[in-house]
Protein backbone atom coordinates (compact mmCIF):
# COMPACT_ATOMS: atom_id res chain seq x y z
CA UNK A 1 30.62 -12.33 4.53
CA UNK A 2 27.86 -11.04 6.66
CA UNK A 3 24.23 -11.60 5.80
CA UNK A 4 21.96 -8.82 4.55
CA UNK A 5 18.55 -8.06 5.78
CA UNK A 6 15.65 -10.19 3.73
CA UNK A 7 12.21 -8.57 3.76
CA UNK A 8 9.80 -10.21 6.19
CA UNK A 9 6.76 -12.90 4.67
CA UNK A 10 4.74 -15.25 5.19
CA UNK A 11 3.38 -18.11 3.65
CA UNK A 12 -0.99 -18.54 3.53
CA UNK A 13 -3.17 -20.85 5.91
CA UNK A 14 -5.62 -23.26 3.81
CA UNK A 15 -8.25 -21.05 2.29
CA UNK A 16 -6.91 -17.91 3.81
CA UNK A 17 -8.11 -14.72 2.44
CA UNK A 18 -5.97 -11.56 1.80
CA UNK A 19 -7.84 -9.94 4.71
CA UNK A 20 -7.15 -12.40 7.25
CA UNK A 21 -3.20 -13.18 6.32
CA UNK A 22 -3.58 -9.20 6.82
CA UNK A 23 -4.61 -9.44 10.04
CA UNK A 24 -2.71 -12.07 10.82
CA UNK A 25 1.02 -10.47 9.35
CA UNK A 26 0.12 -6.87 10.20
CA UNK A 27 -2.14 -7.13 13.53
CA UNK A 28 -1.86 -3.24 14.33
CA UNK A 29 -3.23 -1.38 11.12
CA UNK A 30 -6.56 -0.83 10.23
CA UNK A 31 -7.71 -3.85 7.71
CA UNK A 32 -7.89 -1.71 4.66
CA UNK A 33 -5.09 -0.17 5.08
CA UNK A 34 -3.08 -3.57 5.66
CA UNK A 35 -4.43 -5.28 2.54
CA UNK A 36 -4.06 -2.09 0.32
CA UNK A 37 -0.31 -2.82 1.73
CA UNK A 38 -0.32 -5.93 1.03
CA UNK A 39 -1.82 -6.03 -3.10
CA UNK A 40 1.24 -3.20 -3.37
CA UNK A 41 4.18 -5.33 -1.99
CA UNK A 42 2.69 -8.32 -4.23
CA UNK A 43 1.76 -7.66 -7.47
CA UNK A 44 3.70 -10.75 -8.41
CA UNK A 45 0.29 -12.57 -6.83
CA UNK A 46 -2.68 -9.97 -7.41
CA UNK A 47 -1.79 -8.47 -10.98
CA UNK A 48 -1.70 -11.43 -13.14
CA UNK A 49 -3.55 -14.16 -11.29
CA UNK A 50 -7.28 -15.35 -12.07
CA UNK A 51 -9.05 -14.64 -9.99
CA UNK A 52 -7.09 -11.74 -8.56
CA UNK A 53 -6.21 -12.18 -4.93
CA UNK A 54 -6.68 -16.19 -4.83
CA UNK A 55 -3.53 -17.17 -2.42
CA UNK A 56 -2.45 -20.44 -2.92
CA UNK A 57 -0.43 -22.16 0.05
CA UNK A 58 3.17 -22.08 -2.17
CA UNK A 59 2.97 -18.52 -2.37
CA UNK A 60 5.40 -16.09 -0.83
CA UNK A 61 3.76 -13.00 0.45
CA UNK A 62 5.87 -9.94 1.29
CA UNK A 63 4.79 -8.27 4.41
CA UNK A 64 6.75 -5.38 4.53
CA UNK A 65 8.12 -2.93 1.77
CA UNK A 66 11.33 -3.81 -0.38
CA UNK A 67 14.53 -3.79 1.85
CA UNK A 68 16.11 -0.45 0.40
């Protein structure tokens, strides 16, 4: 059985904010832009935590849309 495509993430850096692992995981868009990205692919970490945005080091963050 072949393998299927998994979406691309990455894991944080100790204390890293959303707008650095942005720059970091998606180096050619504007910042905004990337992190606006980001929240959307993730809601998982920036609907329900407190406070919204903190990225702990176990997280999973998706850098790239759902695989269709």
């Amino acid at each position: 059985m072949p393998l299927t495509r998994q979406r691309r993430f990455v894991t944080p850096g100790p204390d890293e904010t959303v707008e650095e692992l942005a720059l970091r995981a998606l180096p050619g868009e504007p910042l905004e832009a990337a992190v606006d990205r980001i929240k959307s692919w993730n809601l998982h970490i920036f609907a329900m935590r407190k406070p919204a945005g903190l990225l702990l080091g176990s997280d999973v963050v998706f850098v790239e849309p759902p695989v269709g």
